[in-house]
Protein backbone atom coordinates (compact mmCIF):
# COMPACT_ATOMS: atom_id res chain seq x y z
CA UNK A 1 -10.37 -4.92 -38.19
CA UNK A 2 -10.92 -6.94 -35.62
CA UNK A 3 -9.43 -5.57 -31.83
CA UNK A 4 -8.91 -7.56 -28.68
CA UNK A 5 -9.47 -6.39 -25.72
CA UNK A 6 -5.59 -6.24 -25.18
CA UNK A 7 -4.51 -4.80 -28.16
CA UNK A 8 -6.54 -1.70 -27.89
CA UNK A 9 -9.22 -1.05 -24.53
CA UNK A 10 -6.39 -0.76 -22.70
CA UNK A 11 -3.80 1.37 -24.86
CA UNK A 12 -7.33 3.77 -25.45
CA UNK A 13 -8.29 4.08 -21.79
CA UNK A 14 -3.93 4.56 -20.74
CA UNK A 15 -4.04 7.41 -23.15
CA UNK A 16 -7.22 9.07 -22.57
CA UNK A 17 -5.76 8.89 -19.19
CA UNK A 18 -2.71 10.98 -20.31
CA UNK A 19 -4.44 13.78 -22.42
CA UNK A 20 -6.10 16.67 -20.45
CA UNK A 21 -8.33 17.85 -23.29
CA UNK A 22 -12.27 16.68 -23.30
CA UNK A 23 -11.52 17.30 -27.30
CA UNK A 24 -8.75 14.83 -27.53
CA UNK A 25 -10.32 12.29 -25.05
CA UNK A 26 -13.62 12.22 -27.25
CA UNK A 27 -11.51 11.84 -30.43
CA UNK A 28 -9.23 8.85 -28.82
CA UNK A 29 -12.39 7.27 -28.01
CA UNK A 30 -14.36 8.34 -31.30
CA UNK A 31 -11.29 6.39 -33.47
CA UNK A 32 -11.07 3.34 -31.43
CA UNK A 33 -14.92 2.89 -31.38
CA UNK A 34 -15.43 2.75 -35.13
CA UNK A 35 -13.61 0.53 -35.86
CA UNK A 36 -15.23 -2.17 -33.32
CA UNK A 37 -17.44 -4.95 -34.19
CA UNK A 38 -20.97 -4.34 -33.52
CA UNK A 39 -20.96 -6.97 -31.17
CA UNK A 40 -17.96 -5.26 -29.20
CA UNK A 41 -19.22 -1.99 -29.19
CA UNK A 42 -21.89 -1.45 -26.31
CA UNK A 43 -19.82 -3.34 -23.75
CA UNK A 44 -16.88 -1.39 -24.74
CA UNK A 45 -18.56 1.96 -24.48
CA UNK A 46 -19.87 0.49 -21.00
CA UNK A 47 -16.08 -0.26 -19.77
CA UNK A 48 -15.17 2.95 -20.42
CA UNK A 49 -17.60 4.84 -18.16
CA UNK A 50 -15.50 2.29 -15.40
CA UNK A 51 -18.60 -0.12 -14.94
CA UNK A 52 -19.49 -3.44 -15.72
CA UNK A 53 -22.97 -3.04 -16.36
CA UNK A 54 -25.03 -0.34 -17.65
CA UNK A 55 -26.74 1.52 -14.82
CA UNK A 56 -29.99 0.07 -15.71
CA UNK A 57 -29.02 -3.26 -15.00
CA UNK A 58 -28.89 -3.98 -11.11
CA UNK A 59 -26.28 -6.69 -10.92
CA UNK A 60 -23.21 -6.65 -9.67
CA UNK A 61 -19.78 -8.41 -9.49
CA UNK A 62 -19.46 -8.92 -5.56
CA UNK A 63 -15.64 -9.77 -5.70
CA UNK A 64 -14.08 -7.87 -3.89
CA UNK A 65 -10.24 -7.11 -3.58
CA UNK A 66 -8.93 -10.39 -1.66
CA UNK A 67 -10.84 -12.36 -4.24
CA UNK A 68 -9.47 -10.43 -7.01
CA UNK A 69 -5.72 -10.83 -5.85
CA UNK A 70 -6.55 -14.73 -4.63
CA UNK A 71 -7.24 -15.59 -8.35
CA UNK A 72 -4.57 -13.15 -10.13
CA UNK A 73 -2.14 -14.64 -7.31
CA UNK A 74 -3.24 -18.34 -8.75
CA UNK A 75 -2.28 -17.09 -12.25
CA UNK A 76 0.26 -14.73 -12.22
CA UNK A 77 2.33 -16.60 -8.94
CA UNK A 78 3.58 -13.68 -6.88
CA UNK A 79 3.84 -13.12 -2.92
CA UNK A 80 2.84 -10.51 -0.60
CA UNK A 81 5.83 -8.74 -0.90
CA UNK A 82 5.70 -8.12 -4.93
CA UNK A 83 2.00 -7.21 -4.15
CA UNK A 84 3.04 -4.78 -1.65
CA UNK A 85 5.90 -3.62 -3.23
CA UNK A 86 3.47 -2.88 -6.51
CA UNK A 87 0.88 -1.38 -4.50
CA UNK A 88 2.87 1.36 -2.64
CA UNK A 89 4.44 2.11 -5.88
CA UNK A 90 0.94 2.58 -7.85
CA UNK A 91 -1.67 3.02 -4.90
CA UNK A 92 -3.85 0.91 -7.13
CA UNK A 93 -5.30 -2.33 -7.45
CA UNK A 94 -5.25 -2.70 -11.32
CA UNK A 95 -1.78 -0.90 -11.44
CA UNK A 96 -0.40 -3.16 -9.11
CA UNK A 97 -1.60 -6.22 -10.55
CA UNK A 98 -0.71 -5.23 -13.98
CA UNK A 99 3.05 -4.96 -12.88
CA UNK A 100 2.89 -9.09 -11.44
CA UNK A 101 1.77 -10.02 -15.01
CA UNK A 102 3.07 -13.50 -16.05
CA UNK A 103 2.90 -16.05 -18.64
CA UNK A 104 0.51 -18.66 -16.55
CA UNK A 105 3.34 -21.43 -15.39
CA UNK A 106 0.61 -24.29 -15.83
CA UNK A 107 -0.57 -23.10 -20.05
CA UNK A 108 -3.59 -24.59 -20.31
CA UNK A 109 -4.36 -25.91 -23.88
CA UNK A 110 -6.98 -23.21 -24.39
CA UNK A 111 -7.18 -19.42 -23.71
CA UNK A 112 -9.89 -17.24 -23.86
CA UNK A 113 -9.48 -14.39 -26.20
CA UNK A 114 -10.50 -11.43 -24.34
CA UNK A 115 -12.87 -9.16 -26.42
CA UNK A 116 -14.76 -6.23 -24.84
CA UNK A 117 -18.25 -8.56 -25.81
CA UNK A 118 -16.56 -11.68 -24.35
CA UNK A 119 -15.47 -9.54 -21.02
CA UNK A 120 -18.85 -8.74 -20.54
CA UNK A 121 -19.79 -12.38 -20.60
CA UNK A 122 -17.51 -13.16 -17.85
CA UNK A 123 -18.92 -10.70 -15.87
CA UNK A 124 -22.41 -12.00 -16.25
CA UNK A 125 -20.98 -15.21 -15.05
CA UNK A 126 -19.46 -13.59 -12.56
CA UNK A 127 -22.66 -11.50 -11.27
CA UNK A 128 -25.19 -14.81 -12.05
CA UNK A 129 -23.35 -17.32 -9.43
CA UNK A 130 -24.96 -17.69 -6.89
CA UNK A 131 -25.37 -19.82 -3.55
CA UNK A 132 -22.94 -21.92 -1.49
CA UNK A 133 -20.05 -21.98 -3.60
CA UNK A 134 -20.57 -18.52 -5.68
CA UNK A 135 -17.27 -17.20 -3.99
CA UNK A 136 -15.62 -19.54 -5.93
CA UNK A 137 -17.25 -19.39 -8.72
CA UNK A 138 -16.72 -16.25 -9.16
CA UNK A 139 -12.46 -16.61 -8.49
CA UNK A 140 -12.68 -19.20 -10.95
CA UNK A 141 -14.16 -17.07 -14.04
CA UNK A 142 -11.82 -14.19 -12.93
CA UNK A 143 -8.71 -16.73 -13.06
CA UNK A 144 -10.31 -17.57 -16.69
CA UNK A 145 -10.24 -13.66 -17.99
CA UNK A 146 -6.98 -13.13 -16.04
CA UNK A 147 -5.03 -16.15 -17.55
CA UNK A 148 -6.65 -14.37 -21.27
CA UNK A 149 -4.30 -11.29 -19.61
CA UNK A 150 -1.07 -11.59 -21.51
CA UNK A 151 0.00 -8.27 -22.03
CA UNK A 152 -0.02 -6.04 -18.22
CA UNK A 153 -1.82 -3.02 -19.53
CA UNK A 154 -4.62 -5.06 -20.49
CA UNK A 155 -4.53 -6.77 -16.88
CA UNK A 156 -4.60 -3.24 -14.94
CA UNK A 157 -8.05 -2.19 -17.34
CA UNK A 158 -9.59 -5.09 -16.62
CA UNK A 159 -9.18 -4.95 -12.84
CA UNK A 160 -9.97 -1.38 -13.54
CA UNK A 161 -13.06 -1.85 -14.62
CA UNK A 162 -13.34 -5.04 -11.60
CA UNK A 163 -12.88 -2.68 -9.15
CA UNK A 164 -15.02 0.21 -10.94
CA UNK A 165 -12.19 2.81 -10.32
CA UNK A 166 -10.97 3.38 -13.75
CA UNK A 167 -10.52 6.67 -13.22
CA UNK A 168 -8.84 7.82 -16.66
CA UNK A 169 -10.29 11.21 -16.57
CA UNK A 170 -13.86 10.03 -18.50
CA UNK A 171 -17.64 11.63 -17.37
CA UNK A 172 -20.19 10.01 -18.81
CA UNK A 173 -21.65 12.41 -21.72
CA UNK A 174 -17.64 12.55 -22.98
CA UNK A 175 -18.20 8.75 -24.05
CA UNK A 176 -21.65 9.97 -25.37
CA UNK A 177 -19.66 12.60 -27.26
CA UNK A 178 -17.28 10.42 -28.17
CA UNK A 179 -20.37 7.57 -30.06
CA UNK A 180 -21.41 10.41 -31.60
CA UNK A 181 -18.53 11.75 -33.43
CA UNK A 182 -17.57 7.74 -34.17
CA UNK A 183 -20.81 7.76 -36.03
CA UNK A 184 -21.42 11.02 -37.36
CA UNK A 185 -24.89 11.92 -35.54
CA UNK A 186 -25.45 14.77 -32.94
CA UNK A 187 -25.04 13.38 -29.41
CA UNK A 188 -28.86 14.02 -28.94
CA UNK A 189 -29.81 11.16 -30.59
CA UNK A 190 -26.95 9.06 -28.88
């Protein structure tokens, strides 16, 4: 079985986000990692520490919010006010953004389809432009993965994980857990 990004990341992450229990957490996790394609799998175990890179890998995104809502804002067509409105109503970013979700009004012929292994090849875009015109660059790859954004749960992750600030309730050795019951090994050797 093949998941997109949309279809399950971000229903995963929005309930691990509900449950209180490090048990039920790891087993969310646990389910919707085995059945990922191996080329899906690292970056999606990545996304759900709230990074996108590994904390090995120095590079960064350097967008920062008015870049983030300057490209969704190109996609998704909403004003300040909408913005605002969603904001005070979610105090965050990917919430709010997730709320303006539209159907692009200028389609272009061909979407992306947004898999955790294609995300993370956006964000190396993203982090690898450089020089005079990086800034946009970088708006125009994030207008590309936004415009793949059909469905506004998927949208708030993947600012989410933009922004770093997932924050669904997830340490670190809980997703290490979590590999390790997907695969049946002790988490030692994770």
């Amino acid at each position: 079985v093949n998941h997109t990004f949309v279809e399950a990341f971000a229903r995963v992450a929005e309930a691990v986000a509900t449950r209180p229990g490090k048990l039920e957490k790891v087993a969310l996790i646990a389910e919707y990692l085995r059945e990922l394609d191996p080329s899906d799998l690292v970056a999606a175990a990545r996304f759900f520490t709230g990074s996108a890179f590994a904390a090995r890998d120095h590079r960064t995104l350097s967008v920062g919010g008015r870049s983030i809502v300057a490209a969704a804002r190109r996609v998704w067509e909403f004003d300040d006010a909408q913005l605002g409105a969603a904001y005070r109503d979610t105090g965050d970013l990917g919430a709010a953004l997730g709320r303006l979700v539209r159907p692009p009004r200028d389609a272009t012929l061909f979407t992306d389809r947004l898999t955790p292994a294609s995300l993370d090849v956006f964000f190396g875009e993203i982090a690898d432009a450089s020089g005079k015109n990086a800034g946009k660059r970088r708006e125009a790859v994030l207008e590309r993965i936004f415009r793949a954004c059909s469905n506004p749960l998927a949208a708030t992750y993947v600012v989410k994980i933009v922004t770093s600030e997932l924050r669904i309730g997830l340490r670190e050795g809980l997703i290490l857990d979590a590999i390790a019951q997907a695969f049946d090994v002790e988490p030692r050797a994770v």
